[in-house]
C-alpha atoms as a PDB file:
ATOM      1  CA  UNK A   1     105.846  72.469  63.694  1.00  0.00           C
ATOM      2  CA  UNK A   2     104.318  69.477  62.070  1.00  0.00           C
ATOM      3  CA  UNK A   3     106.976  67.259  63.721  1.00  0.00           C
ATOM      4  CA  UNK A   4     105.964  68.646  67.467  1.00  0.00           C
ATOM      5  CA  UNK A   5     102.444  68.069  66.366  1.00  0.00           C
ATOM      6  CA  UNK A   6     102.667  64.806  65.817  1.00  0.00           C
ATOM      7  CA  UNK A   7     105.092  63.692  68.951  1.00  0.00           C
ATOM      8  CA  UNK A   8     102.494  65.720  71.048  1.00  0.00           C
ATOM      9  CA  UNK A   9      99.459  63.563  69.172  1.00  0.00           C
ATOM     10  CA  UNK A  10     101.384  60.448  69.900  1.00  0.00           C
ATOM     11  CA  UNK A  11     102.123  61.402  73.543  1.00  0.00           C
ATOM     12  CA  UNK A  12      98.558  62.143  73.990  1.00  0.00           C
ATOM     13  CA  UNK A  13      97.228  58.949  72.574  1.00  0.00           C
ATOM     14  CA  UNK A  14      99.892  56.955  74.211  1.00  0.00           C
ATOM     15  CA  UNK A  15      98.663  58.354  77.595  1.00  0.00           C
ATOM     16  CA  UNK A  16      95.464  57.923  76.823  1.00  0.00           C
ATOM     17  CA  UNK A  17      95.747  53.983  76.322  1.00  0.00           C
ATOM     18  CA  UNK A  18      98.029  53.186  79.332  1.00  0.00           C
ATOM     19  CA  UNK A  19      95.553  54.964  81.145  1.00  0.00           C
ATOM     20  CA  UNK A  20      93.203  53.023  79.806  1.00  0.00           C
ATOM     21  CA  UNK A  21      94.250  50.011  80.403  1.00  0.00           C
ATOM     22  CA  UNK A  22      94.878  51.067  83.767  1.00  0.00           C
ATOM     23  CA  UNK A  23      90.837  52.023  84.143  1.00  0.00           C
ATOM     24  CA  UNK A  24      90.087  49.283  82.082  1.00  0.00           C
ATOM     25  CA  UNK A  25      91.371  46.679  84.749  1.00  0.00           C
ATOM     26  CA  UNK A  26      90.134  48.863  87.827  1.00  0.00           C
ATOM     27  CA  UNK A  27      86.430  49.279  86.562  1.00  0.00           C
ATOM     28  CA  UNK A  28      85.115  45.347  87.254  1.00  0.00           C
ATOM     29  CA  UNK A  29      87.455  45.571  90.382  1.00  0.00           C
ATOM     30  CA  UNK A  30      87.857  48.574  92.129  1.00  0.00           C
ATOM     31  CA  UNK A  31      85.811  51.064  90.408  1.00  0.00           C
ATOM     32  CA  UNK A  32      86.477  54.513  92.940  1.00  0.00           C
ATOM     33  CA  UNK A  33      90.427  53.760  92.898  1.00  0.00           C
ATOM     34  CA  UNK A  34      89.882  53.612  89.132  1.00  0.00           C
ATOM     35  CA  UNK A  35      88.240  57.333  88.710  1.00  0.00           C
ATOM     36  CA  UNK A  36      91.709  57.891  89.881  1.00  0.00           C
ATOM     37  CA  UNK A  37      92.960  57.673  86.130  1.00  0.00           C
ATOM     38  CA  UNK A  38      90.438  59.327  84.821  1.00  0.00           C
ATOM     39  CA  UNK A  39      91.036  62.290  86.770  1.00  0.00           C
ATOM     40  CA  UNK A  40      94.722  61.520  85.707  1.00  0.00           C
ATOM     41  CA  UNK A  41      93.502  61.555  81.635  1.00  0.00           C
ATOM     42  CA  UNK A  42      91.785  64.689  82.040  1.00  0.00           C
ATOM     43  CA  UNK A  43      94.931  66.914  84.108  1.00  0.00           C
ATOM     44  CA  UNK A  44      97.297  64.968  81.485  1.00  0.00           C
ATOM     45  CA  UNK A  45      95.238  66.385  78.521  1.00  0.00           C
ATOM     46  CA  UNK A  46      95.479  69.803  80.235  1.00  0.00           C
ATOM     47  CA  UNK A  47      99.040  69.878  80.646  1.00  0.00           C
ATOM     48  CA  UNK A  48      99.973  68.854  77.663  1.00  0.00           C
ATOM     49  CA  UNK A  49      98.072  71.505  76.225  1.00  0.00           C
ATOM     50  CA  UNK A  50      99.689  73.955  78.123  1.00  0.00           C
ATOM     51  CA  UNK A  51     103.483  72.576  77.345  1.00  0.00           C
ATOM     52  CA  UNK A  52     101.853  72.263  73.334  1.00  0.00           C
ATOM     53  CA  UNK A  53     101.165  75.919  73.484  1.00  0.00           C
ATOM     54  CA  UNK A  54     104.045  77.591  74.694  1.00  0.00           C
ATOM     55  CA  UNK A  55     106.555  74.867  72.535  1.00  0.00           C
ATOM     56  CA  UNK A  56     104.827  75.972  69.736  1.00  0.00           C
ATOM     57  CA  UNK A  57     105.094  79.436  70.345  1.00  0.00           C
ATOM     58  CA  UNK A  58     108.719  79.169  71.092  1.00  0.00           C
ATOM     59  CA  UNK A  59     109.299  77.496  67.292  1.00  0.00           C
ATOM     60  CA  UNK A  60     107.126  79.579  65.752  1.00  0.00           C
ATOM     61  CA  UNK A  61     106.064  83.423  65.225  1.00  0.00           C
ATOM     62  CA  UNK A  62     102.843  83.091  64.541  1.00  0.00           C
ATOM     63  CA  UNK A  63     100.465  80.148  66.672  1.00  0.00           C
ATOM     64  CA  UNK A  64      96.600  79.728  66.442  1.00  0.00           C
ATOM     65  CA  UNK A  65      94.455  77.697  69.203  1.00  0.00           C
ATOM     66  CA  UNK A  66      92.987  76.017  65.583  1.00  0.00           C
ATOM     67  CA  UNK A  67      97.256  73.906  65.789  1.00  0.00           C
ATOM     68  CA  UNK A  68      96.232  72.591  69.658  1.00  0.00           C
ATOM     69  CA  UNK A  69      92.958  71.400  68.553  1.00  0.00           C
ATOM     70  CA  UNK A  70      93.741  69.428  65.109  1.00  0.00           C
ATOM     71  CA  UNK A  71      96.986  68.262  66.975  1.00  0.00           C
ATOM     72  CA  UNK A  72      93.872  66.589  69.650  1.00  0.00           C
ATOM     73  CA  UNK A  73      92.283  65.729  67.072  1.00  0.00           C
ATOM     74  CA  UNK A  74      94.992  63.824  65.410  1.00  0.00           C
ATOM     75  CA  UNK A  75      95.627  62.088  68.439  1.00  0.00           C
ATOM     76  CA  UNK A  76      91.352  60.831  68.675  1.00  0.00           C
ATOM     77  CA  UNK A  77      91.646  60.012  64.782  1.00  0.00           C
ATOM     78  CA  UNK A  78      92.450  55.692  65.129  1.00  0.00           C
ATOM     79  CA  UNK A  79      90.320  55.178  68.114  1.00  0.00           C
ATOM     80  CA  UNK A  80      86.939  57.134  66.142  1.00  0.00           C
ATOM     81  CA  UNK A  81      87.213  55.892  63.148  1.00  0.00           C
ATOM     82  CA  UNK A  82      89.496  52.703  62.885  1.00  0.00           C
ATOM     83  CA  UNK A  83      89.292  50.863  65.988  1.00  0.00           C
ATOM     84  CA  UNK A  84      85.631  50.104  66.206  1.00  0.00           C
ATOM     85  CA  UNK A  85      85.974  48.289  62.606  1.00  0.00           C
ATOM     86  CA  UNK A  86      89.214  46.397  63.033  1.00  0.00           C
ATOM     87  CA  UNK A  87      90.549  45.905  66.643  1.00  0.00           C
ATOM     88  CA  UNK A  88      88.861  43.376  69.167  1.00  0.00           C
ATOM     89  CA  UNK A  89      86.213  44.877  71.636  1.00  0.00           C
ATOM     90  CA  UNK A  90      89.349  44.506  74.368  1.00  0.00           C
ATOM     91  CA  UNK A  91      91.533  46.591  72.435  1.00  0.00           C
ATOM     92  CA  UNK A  92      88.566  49.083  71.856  1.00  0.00           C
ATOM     93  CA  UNK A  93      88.008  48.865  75.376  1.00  0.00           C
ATOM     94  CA  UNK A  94      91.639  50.250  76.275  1.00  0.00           C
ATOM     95  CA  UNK A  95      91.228  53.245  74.236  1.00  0.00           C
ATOM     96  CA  UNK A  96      88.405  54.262  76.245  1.00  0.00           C
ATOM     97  CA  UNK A  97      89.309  52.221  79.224  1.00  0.00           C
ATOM     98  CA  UNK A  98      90.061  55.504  81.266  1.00  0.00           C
ATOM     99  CA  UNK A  99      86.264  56.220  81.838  1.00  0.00           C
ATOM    100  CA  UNK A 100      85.127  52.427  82.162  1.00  0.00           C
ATOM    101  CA  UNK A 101      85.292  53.000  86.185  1.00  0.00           C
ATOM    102  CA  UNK A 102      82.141  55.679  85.791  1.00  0.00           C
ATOM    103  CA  UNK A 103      80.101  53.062  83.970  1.00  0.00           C
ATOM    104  CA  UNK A 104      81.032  50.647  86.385  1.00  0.00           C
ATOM    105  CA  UNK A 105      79.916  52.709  89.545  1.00  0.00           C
ATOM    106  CA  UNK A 106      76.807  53.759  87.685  1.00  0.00           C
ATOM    107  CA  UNK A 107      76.031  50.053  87.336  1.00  0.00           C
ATOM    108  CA  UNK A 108      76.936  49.120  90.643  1.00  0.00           C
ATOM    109  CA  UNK A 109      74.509  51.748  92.069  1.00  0.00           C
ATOM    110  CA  UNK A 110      72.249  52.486  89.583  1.00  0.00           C
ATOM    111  CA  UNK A 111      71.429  48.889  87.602  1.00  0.00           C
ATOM    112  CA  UNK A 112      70.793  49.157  83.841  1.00  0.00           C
ATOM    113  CA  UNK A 113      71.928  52.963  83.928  1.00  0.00           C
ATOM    114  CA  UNK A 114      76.045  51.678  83.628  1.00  0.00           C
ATOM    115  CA  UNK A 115      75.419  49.551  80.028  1.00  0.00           C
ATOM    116  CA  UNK A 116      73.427  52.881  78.531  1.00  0.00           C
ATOM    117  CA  UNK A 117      76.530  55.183  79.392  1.00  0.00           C
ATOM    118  CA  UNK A 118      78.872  52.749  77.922  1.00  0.00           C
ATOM    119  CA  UNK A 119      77.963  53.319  74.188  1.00  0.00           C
ATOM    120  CA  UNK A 120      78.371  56.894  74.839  1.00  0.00           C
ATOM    121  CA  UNK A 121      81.840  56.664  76.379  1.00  0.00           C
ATOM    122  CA  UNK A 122      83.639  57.315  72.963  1.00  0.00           C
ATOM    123  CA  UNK A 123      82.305  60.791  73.941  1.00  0.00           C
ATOM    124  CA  UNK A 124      85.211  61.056  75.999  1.00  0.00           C
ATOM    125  CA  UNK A 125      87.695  62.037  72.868  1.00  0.00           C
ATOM    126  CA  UNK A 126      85.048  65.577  72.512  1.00  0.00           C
ATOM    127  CA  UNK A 127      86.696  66.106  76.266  1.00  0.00           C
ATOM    128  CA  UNK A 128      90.023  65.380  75.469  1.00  0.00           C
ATOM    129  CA  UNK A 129      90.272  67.611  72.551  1.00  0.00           C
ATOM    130  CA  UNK A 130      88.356  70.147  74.460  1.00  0.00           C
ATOM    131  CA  UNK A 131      90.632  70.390  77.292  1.00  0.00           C
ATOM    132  CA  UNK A 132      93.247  70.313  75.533  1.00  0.00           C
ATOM    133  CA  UNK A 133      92.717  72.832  72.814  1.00  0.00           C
ATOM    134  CA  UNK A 134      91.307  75.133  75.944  1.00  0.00           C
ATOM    135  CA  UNK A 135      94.660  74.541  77.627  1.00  0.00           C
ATOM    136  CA  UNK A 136      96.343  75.522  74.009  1.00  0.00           C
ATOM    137  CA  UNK A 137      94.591  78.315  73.495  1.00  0.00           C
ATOM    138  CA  UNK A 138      96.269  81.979  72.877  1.00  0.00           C
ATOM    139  CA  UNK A 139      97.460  83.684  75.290  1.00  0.00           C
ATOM    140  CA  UNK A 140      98.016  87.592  74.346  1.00  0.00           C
ATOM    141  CA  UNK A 141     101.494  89.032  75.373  1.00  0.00           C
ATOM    142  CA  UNK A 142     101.469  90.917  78.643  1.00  0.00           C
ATOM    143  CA  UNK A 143     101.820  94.948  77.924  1.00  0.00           C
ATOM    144  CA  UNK A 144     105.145  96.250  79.011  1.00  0.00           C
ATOM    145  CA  UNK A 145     104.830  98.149  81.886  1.00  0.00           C
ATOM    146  CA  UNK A 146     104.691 101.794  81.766  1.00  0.00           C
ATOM    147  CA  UNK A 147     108.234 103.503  82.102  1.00  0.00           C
ATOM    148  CA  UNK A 148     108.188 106.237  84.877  1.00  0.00           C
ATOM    149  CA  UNK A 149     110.912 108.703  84.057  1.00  0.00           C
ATOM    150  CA  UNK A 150     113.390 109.965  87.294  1.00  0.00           C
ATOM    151  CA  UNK A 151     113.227 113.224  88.194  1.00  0.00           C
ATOM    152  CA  UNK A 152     114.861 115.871  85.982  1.00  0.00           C
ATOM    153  CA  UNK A 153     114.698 113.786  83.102  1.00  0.00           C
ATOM    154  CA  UNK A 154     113.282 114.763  79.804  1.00  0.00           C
ATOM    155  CA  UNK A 155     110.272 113.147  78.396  1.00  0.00           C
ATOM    156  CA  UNK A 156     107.738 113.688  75.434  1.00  0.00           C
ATOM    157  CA  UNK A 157     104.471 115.423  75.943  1.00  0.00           C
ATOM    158  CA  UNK A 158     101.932 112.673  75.277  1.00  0.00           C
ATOM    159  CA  UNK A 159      99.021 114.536  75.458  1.00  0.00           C
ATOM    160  CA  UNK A 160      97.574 117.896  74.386  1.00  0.00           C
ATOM    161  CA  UNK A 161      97.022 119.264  77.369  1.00  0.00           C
ATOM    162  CA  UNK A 162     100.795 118.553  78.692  1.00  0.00           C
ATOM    163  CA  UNK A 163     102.243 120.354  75.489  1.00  0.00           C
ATOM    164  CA  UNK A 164      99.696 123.463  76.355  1.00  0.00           C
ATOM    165  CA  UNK A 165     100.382 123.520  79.522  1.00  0.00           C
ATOM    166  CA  UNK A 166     103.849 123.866  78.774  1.00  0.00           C
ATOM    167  CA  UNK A 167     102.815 126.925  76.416  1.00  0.00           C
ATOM    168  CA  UNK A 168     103.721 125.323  73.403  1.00  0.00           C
ATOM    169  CA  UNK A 169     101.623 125.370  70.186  1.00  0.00           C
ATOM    170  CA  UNK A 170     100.241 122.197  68.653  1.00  0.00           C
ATOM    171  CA  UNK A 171      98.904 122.261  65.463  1.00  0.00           C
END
């Protein structure tokens, strides 16, 4: 389990910074083609939840929505808390990169409004691991569907009232 959770972390964090790099160099050109990864991020994150979820269920008995949502949060680990100290603002930028296009339409229409949102973009991980821990959550078993028996054949009483209508007694 802890080797799927960490090739799904990496996959996810991968994705997330060739995305970014892909919104990164749409936002200061063509900032509505570049919502187009974004939108990609967001259905990658989802999907990969869902393939998370039912790989883990296949390896294991027992899975918990908690494994899909420290497996996101492994993946969100470098860029919070290492790459703001250490990398170059570039490299910063391509972890976020994917949602650089919405600051860059909000400062194309709106001026000023695009540099406030910027600072806030590392917000952006909260949605990743949200989406995908939603997409990994549990998903009870279907019930079996009830048996009908054919005609003539013999089944249980289940209830009280078929055994006394039968005129049988039931203590």
């Amino acid at each position: 389990m802890l080797q799927l959770r960490l090739q799904t972390a990496f996959l996810l964090l991968l994705g997330q910074l060739l995305l970014g790099g892909l919104g990164w160099f749409l936002a200061g050109r063509w900032p509505w083609i570049g919502l187009i990864p974004a939108l990609v991020l967001l259905w990658f994150a989802w999907r990969l939840g869902v393939v998370f979820r039912e790989e883990a269920e296949r390896r294991t008995r027992r899975y918990r929505t908690a494994a899909a949502a420290w497996t996101a949060v492994m993946s969100q680990i470098p860029g919070l808390l290492l790459l703001p100290f250490w990398a170059p603002d570039w490299i910063y930028s391509l972890w976020q990169g994917t949602f650089l296009p919405v600051a860059a339409l909000l400062e194309r229409y709106r001026p000023g409004l695009g540099q406030v949102v910027v600072p806030w973009l590392w917000a952006s991980a909260a949605a990743i691991v949200l989406l995908f821990a939603g997409a990994g959550r549990e998903v009870p078993a279907p019930a079996p569907p009830p048996v009908r028996a054919a005609p003539g054949e013999w089944v249980p009483a289940r209830r009280l009232a078929d055994v006394q209508k039968r005129g049988v007694r039931v203590r």
